[in-house]
C-alpha atoms as a PDB file:
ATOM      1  CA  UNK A   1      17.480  -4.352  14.889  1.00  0.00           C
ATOM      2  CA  UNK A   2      14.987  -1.717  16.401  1.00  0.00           C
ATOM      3  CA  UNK A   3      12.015  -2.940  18.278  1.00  0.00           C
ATOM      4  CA  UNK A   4       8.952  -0.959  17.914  1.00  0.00           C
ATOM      5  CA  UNK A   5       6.017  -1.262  20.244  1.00  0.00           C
ATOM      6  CA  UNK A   6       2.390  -1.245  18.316  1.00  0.00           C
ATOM      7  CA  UNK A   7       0.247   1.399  19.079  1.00  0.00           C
ATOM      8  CA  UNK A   8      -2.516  -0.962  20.690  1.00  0.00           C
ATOM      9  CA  UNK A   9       0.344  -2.493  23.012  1.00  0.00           C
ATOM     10  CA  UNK A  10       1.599   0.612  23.909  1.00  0.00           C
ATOM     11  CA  UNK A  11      -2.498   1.896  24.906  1.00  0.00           C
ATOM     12  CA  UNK A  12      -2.844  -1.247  26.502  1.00  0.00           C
ATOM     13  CA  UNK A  13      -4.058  -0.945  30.958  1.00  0.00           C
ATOM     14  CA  UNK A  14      -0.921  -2.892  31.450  1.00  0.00           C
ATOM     15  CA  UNK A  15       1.444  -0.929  29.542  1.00  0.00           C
ATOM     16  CA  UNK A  16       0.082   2.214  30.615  1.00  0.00           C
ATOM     17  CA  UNK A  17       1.260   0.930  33.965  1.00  0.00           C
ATOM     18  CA  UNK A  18       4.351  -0.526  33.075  1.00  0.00           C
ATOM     19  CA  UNK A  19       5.220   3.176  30.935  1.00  0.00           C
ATOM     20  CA  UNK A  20       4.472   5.677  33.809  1.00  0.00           C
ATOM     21  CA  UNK A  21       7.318   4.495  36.172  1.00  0.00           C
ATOM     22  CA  UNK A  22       9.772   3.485  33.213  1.00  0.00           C
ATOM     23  CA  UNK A  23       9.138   7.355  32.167  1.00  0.00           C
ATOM     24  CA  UNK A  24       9.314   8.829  35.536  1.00  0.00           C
ATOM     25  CA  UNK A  25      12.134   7.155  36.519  1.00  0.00           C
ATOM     26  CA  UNK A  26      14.121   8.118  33.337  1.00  0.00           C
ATOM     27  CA  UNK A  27      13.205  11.732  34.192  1.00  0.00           C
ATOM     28  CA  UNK A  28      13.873  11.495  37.785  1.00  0.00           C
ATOM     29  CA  UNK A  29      17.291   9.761  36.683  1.00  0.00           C
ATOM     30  CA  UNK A  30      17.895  13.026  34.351  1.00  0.00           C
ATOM     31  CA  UNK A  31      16.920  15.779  37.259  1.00  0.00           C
ATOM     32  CA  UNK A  32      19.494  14.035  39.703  1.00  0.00           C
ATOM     33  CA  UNK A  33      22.608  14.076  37.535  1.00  0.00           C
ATOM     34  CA  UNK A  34      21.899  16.783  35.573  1.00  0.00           C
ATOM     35  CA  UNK A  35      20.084  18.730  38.372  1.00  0.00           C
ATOM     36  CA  UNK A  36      20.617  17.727  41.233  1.00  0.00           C
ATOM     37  CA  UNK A  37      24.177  17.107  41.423  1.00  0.00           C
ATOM     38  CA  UNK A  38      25.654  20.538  40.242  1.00  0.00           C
ATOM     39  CA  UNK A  39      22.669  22.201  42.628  1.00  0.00           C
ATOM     40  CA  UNK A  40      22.845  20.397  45.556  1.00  0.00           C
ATOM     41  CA  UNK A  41      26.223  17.999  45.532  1.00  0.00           C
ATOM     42  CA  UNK A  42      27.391  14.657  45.027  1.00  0.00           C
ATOM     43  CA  UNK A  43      26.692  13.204  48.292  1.00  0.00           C
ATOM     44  CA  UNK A  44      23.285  15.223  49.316  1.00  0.00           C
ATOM     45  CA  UNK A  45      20.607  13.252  50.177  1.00  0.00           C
ATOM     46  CA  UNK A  46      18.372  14.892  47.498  1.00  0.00           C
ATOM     47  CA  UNK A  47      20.171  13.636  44.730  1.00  0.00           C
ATOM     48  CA  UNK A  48      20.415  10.395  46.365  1.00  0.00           C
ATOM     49  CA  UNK A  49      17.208  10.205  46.793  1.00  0.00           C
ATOM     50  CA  UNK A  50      15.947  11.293  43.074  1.00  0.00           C
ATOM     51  CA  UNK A  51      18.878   8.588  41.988  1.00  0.00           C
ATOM     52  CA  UNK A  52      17.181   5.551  43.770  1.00  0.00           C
ATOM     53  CA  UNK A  53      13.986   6.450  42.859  1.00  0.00           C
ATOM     54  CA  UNK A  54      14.987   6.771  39.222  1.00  0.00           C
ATOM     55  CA  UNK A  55      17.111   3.581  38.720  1.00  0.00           C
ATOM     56  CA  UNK A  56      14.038   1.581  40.508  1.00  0.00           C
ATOM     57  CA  UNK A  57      11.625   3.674  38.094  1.00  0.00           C
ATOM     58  CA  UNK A  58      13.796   2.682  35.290  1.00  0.00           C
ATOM     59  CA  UNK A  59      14.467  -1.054  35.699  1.00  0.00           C
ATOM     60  CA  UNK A  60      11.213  -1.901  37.700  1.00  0.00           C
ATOM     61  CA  UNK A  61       9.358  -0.398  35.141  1.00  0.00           C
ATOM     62  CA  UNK A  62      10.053  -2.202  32.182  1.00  0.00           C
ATOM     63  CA  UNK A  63      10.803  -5.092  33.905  1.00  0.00           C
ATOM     64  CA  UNK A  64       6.938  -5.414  34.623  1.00  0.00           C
ATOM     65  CA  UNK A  65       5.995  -4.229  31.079  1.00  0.00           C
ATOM     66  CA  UNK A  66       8.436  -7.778  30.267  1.00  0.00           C
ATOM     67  CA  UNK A  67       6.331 -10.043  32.524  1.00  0.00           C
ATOM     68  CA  UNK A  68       2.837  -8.678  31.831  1.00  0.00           C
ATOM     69  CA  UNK A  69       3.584  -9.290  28.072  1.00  0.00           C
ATOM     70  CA  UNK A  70       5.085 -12.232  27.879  1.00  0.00           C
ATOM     71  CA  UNK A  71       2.344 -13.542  30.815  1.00  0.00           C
ATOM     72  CA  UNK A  72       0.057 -12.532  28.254  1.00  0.00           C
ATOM     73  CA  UNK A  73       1.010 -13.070  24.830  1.00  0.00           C
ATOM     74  CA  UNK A  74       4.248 -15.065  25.331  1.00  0.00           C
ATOM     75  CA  UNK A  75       7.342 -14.315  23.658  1.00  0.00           C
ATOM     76  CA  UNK A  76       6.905 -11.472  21.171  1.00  0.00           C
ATOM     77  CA  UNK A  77       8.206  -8.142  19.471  1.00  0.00           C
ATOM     78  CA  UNK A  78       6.539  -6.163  22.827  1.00  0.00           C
ATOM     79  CA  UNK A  79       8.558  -8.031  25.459  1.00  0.00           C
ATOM     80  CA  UNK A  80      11.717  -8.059  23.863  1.00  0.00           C
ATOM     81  CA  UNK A  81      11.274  -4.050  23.401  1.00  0.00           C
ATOM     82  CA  UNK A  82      10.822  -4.109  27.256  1.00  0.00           C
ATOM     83  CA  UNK A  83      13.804  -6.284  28.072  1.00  0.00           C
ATOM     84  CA  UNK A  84      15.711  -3.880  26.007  1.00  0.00           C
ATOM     85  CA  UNK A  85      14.795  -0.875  28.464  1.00  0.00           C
ATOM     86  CA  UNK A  86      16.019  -3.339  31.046  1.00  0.00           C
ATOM     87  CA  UNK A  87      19.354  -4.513  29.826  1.00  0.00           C
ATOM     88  CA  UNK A  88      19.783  -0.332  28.998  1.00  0.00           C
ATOM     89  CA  UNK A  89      19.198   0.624  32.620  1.00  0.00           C
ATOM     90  CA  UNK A  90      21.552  -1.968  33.806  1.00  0.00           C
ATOM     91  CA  UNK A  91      23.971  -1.524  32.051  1.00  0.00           C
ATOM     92  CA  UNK A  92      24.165   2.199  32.788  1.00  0.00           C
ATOM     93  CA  UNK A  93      24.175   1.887  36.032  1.00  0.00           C
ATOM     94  CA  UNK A  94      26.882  -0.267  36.392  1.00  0.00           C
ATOM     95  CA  UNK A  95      29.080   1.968  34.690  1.00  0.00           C
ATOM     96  CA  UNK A  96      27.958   4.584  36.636  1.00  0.00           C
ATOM     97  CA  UNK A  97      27.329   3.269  39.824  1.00  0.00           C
ATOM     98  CA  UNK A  98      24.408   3.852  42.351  1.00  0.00           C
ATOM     99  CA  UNK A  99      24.598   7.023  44.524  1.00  0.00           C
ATOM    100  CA  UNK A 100      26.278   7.008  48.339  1.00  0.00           C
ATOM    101  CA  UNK A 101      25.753   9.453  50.825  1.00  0.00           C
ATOM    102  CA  UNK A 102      29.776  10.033  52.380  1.00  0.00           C
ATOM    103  CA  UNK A 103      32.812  10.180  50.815  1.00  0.00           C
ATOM    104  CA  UNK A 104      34.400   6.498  52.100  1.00  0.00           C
ATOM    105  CA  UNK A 105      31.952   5.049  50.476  1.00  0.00           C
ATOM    106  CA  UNK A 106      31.934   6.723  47.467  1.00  0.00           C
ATOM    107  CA  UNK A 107      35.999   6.381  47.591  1.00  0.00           C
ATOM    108  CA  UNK A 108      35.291   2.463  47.582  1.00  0.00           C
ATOM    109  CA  UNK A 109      32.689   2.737  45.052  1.00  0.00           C
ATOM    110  CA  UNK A 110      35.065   3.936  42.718  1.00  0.00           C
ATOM    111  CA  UNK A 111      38.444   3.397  43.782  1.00  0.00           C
ATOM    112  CA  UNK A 112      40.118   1.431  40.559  1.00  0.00           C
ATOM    113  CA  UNK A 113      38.670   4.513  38.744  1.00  0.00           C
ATOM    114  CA  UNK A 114      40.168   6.451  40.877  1.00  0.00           C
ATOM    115  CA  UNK A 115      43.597   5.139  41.054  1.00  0.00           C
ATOM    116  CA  UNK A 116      43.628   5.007  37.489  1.00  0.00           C
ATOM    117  CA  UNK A 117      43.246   9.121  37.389  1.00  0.00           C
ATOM    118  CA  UNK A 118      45.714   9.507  40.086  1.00  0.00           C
ATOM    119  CA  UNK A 119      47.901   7.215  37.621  1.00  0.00           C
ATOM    120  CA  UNK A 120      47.494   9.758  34.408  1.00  0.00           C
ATOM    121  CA  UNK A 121      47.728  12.454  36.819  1.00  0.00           C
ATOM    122  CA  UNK A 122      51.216  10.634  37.447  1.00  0.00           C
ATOM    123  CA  UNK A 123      52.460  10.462  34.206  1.00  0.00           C
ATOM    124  CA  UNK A 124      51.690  13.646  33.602  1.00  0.00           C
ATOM    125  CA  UNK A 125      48.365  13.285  31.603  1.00  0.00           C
ATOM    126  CA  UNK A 126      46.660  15.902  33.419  1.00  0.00           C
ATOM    127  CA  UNK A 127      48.264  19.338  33.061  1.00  0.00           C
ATOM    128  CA  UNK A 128      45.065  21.517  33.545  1.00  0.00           C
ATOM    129  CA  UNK A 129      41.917  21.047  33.915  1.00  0.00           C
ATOM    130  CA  UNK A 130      39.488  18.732  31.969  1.00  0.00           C
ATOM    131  CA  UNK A 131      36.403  16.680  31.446  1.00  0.00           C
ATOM    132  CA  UNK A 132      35.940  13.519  33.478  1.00  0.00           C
ATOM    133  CA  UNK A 133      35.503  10.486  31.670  1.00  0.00           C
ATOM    134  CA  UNK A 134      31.884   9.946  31.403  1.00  0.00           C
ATOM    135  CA  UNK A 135      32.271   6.687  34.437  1.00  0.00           C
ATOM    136  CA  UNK A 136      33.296   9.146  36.917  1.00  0.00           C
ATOM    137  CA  UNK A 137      31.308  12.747  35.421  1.00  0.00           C
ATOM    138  CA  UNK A 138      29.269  12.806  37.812  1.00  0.00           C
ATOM    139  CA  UNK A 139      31.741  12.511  40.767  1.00  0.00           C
ATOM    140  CA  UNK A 140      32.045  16.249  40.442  1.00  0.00           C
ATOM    141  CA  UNK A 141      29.986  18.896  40.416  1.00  0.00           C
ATOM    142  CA  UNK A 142      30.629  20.183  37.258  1.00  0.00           C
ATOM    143  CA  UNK A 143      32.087  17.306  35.844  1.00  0.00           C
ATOM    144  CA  UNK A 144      35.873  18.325  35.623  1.00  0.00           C
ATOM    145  CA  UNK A 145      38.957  17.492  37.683  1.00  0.00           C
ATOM    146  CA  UNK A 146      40.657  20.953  38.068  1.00  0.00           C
ATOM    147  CA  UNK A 147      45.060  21.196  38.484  1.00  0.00           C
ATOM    148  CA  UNK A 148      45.232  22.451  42.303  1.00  0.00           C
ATOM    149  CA  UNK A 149      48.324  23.675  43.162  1.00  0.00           C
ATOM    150  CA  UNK A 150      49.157  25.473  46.620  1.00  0.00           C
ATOM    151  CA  UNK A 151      51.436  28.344  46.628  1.00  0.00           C
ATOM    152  CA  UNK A 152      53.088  27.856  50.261  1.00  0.00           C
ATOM    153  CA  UNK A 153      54.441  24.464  48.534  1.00  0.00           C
ATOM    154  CA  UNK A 154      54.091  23.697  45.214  1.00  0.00           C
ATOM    155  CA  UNK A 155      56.639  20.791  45.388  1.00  0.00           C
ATOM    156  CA  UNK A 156      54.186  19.238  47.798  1.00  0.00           C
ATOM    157  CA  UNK A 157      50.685  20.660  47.219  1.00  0.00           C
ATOM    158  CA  UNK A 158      49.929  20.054  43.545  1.00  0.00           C
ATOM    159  CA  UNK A 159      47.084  17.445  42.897  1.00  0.00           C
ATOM    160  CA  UNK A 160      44.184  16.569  41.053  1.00  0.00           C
ATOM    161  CA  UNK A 161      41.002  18.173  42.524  1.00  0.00           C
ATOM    162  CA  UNK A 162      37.095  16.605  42.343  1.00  0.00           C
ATOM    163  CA  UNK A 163      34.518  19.452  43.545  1.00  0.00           C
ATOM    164  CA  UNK A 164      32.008  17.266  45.552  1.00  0.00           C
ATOM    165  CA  UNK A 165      29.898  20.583  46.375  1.00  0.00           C
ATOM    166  CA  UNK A 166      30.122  24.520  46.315  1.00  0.00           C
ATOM    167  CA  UNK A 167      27.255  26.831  47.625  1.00  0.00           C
ATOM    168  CA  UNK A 168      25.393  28.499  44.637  1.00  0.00           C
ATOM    169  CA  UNK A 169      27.770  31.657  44.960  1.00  0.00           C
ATOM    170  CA  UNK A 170      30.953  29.437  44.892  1.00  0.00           C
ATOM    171  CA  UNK A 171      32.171  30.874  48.170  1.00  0.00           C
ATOM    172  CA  UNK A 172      32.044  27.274  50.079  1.00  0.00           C
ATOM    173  CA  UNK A 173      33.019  23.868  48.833  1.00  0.00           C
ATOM    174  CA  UNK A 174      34.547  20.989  49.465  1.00  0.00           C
ATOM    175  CA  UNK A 175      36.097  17.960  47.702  1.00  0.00           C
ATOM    176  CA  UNK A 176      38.524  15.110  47.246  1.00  0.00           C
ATOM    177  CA  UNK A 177      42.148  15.655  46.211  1.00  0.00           C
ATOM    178  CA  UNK A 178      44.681  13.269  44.809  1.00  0.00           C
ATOM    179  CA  UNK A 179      48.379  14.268  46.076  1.00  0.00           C
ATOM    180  CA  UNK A 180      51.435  11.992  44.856  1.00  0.00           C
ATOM    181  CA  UNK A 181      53.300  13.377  47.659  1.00  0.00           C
ATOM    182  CA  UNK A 182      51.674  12.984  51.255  1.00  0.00           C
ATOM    183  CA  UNK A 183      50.543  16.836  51.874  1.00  0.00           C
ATOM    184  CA  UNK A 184      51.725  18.564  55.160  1.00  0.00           C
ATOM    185  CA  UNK A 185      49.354  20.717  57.367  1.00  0.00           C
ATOM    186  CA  UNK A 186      50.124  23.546  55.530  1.00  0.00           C
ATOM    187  CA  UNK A 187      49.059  22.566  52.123  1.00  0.00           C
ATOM    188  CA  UNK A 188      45.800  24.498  50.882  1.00  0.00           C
ATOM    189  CA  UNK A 189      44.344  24.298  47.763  1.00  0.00           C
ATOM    190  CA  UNK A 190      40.972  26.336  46.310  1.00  0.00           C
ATOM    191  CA  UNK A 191      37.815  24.552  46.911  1.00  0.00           C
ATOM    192  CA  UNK A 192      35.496  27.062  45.260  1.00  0.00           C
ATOM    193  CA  UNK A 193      35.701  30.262  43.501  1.00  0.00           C
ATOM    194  CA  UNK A 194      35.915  32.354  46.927  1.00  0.00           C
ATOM    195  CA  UNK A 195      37.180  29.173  49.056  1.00  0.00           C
ATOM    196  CA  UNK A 196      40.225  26.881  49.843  1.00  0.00           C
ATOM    197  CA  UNK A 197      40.543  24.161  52.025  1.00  0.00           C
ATOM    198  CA  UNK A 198      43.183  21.974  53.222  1.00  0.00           C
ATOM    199  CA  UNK A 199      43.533  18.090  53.282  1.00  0.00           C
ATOM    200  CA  UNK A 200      41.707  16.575  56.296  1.00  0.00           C
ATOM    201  CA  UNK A 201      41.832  13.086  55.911  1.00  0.00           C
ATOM    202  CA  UNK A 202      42.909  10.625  54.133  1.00  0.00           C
ATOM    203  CA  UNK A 203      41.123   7.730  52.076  1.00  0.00           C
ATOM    204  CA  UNK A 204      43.204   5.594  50.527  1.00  0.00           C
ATOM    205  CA  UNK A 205      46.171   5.545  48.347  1.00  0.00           C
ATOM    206  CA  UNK A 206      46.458   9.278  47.918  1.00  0.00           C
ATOM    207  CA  UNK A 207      43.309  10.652  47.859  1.00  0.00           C
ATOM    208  CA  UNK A 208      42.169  12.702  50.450  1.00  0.00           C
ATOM    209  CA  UNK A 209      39.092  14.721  51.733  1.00  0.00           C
ATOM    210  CA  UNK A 210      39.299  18.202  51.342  1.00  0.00           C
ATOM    211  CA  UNK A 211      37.589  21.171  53.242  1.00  0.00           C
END
């Protein structure tokens, strides 16, 4: 069942307040991943900032709408409708989960979803590039994990690439790389339209940072 507010709750002082940063933050939460992320990067502090401020926008937000409603009129249509914009937030972010600013932590963040790409990438479920799933989209860039292959080694330098930035020409980047076989130093792989990069280090089971 859909919840509407009435138009008198909606216009009411408190409401007002409680709608500004449940708006706000929704928008803020749309510039950042939809914005932010293919402009600036994955880990730059702009989109980690818009992210924060966002998901507190969002849950804060409606959260206060709750308690101002139910302080006022008790349990009712109105605070229910808020609670809903709460348990939507939440549950968003917790498939998404909130922003980091370096790569180990963003490795921990989401290492089972991790593994479980370098697991299809395994059994051969990823012969070319494709969409994300939507729990890791915004891990890249543009959202895809490209086939990387180097052509020194291809035995040895095929993997599964995420593009964690690339300058607005696409002649930098940098990323994280699954290999099944441990790369040697003379594995490269292309980073960006006029880049490659090599792995530098590695973060756990396979996946390494590339640059």
């Amino acid at each position: 069942m859909i919840i509407f507010m009435s138009s008198s709750a909606a216009g009411s002082p408190s409401h007002r307040r409680a709608w500004w940063p449940t708006v706000m933050g929704w928008a803020a939460l749309a510039c950042s991943y939809f914005v932010a992320v293919p402009v600036f990067g994955v880990l730059s502090p702009v989109t980690w900032t818009m992210a924060y401020l966002g998901w507190l926008g969002a849950i804060l937000g409606p959260a206060y709408g709750a308690l101002r409603s139910a302080r006022i009129r008790g349990l009712t249509p109105t605070v229910m409708w808020w609670c809903l914009w709460v348990v939507l937030a939440v549950a968003i972010l917790t498939m998404l989960r909130p922003p980091v600013l370096t790569v180990d932590d963003l490795y921990q963040r989401h290492r089972a979803d991790l593994d479980q790409l370098a697991a299809e990438y395994r059994a051969e479920g990823i012969g070319e590039d494709r969409a994300l799933p939507l729990r890791l989209r915004f891990l890249a860039v543009d959202g895809q994990a490209h086939l990387r292959c180097t052509s020194r080694d291809p035995d040895r330098g095929c993997g599964v690439y995420l593009m964690l930035w690339q300058d607005w020409r696409a002649e930098a980047g940098f990323g994280i790389a699954y290999f099944p076989v441990r790369p040697n130093s003379e594995v490269r792989i292309t980073t960006a339209s006029g880049d490659s990069g090599g792995p530098t280090r590695e973060l756990g089971k396979g996946w390494w940072l590339v640059e």
